[in-house]
N, C-alpha and C. Protein backbone atom coordinates (compact mmCIF):
# COMPACT_ATOMS: atom_id res chain seq x y z
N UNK A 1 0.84 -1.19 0.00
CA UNK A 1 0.00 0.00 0.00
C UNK A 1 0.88 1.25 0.00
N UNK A 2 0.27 2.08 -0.93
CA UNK A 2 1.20 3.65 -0.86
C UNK A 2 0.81 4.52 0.48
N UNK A 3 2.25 5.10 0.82
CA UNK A 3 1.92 6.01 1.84
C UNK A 3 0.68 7.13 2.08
N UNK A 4 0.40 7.40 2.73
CA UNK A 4 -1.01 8.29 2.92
C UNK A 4 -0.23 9.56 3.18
N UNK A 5 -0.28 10.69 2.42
CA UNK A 5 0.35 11.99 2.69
C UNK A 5 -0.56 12.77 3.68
N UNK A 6 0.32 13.49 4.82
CA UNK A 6 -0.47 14.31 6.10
C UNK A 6 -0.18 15.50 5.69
N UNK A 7 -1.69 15.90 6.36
CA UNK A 7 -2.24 17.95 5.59
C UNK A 7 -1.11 18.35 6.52
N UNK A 8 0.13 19.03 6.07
CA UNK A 8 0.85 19.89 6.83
C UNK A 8 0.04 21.09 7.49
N UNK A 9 -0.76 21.53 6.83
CA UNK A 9 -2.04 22.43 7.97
C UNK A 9 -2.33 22.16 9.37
N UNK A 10 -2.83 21.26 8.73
CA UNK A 10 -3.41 20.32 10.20
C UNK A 10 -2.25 19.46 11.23
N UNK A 11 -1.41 19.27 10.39
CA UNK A 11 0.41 18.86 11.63
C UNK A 11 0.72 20.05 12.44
N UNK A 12 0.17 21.58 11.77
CA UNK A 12 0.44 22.40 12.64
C UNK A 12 0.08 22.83 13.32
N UNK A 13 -1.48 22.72 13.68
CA UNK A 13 -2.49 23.17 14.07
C UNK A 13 -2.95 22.23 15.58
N UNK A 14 -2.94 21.10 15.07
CA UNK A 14 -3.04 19.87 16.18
C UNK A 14 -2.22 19.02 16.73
N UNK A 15 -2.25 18.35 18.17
CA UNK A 15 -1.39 17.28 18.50
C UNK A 15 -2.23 16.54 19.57
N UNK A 16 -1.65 15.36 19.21
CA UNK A 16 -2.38 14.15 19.75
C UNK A 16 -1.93 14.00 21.22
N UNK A 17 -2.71 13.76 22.71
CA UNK A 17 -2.39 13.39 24.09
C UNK A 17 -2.12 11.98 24.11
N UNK A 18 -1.64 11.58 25.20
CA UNK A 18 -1.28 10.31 25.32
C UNK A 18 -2.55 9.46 25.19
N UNK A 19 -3.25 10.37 25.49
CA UNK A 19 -4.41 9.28 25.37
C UNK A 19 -5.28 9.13 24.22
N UNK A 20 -4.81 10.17 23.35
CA UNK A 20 -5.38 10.05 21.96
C UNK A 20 -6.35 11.41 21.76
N UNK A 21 -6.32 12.10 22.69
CA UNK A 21 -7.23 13.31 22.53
C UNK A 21 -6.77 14.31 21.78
N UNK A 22 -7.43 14.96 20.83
CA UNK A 22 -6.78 15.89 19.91
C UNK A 22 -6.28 17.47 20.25
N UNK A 23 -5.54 17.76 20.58
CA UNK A 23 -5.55 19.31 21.70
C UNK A 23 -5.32 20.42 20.78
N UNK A 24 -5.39 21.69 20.76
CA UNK A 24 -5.78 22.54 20.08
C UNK A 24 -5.37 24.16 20.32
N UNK A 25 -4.96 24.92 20.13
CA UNK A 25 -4.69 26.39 20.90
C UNK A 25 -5.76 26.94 20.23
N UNK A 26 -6.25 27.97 21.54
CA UNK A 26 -7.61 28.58 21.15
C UNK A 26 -7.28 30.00 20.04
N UNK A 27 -8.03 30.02 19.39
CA UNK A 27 -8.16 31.81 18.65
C UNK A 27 -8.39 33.05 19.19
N UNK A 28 -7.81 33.75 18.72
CA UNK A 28 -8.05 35.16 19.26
C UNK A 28 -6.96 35.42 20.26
N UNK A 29 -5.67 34.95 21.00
CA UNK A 29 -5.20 35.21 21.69
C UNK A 29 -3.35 35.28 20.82
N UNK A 30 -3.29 36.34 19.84
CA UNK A 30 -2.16 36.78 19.55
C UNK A 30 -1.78 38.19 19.66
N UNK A 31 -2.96 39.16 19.52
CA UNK A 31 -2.55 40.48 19.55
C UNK A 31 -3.49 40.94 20.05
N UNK A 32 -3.51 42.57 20.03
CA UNK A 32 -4.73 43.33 20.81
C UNK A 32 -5.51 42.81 21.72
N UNK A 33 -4.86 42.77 23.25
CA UNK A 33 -5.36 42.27 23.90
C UNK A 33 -5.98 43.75 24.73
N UNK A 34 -5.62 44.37 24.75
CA UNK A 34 -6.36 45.89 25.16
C UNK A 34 -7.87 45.45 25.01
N UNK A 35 -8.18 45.39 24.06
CA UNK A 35 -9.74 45.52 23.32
C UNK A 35 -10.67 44.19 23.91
N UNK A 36 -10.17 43.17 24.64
CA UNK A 36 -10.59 41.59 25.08
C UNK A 36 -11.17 41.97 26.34
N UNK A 37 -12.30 41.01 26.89
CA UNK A 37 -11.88 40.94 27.88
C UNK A 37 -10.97 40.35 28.67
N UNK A 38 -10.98 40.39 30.27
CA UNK A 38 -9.59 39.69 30.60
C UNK A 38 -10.12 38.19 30.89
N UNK A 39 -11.40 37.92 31.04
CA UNK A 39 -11.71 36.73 30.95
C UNK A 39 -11.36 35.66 29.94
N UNK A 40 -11.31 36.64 29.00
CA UNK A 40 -11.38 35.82 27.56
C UNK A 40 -9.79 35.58 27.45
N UNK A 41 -8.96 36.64 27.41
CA UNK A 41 -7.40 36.41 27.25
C UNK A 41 -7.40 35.24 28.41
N UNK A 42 -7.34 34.98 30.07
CA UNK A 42 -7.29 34.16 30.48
C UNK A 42 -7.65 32.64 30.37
N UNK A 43 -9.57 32.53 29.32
CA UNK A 43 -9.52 31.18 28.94
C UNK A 43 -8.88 30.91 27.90
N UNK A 44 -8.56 31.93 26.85
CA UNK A 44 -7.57 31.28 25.44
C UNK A 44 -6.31 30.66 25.79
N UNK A 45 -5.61 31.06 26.68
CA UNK A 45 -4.38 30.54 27.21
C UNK A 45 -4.08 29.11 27.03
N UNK A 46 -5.00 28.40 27.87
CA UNK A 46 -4.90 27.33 28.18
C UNK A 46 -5.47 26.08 26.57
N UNK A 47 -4.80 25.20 26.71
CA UNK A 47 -5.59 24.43 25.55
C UNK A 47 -6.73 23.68 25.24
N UNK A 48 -7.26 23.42 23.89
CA UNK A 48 -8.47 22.74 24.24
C UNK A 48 -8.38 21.63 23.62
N UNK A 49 -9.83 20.87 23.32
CA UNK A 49 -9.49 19.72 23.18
C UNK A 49 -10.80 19.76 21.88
N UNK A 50 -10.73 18.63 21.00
CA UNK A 50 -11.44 18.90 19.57
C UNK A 50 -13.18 17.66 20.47
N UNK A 51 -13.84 18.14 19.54
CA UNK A 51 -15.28 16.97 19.98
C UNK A 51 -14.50 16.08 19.37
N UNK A 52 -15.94 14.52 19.23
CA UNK A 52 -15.83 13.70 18.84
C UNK A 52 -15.51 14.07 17.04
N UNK A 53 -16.61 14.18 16.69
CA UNK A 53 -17.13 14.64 15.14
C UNK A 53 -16.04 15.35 14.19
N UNK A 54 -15.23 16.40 15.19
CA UNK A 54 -14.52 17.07 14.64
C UNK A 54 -12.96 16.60 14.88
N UNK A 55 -12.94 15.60 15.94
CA UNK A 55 -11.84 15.00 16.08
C UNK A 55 -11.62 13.67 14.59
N UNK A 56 -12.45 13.50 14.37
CA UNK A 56 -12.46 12.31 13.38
C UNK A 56 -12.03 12.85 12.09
N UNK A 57 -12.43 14.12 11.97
CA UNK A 57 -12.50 14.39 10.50
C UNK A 57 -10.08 14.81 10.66
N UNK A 58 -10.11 15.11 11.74
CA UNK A 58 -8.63 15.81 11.86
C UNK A 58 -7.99 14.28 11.92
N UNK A 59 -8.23 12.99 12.50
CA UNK A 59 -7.79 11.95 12.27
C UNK A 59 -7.34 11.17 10.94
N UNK A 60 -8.30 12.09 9.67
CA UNK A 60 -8.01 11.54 8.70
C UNK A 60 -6.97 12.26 7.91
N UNK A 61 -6.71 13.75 8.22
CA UNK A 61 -5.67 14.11 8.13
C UNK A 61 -4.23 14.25 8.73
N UNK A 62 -4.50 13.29 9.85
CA UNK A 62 -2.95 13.18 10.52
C UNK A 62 -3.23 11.67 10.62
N UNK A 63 -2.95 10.89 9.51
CA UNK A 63 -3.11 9.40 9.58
C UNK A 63 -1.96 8.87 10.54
N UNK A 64 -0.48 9.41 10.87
CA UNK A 64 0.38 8.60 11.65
C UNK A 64 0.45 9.35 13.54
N UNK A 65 -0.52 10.19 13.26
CA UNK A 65 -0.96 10.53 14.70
C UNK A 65 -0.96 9.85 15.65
N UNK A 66 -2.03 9.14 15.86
CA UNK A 66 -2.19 8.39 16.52
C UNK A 66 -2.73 6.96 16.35
């Protein structure tokens, strides 16, 4: 079988947890933070994690992921 080529997009965008969960950095937290609230700069920080639905579709573009 021929190799399956991975969306370099999506290699950059996502990474897989040990446990297989897809993790994610949130939007909106690169510039102008003046204009945010501080709630919002404080939850973008941290990372998130993809649903089911939308985790599947990113599975098929990082076939040696996980």
């Amino acid at each position: 079988m021929p190799k399956v080529k991975t969306k370099r997009s999506a290699a950059k965008r996502f990474s897989f947890t040990a446990t297989g969960k897809i993790k994610h950095a949130h939007a909106y937290h690169r510039h102008n933070f003046t204009g945010k609230p501080k709630d919002a700069k404080r939850r973008h920080r941290k990372a998130g994690y993809l649903d089911r639905g939308d985790a599947a579709l990113v599975r098929r573009m990082l076939p040696y992921g996980s």
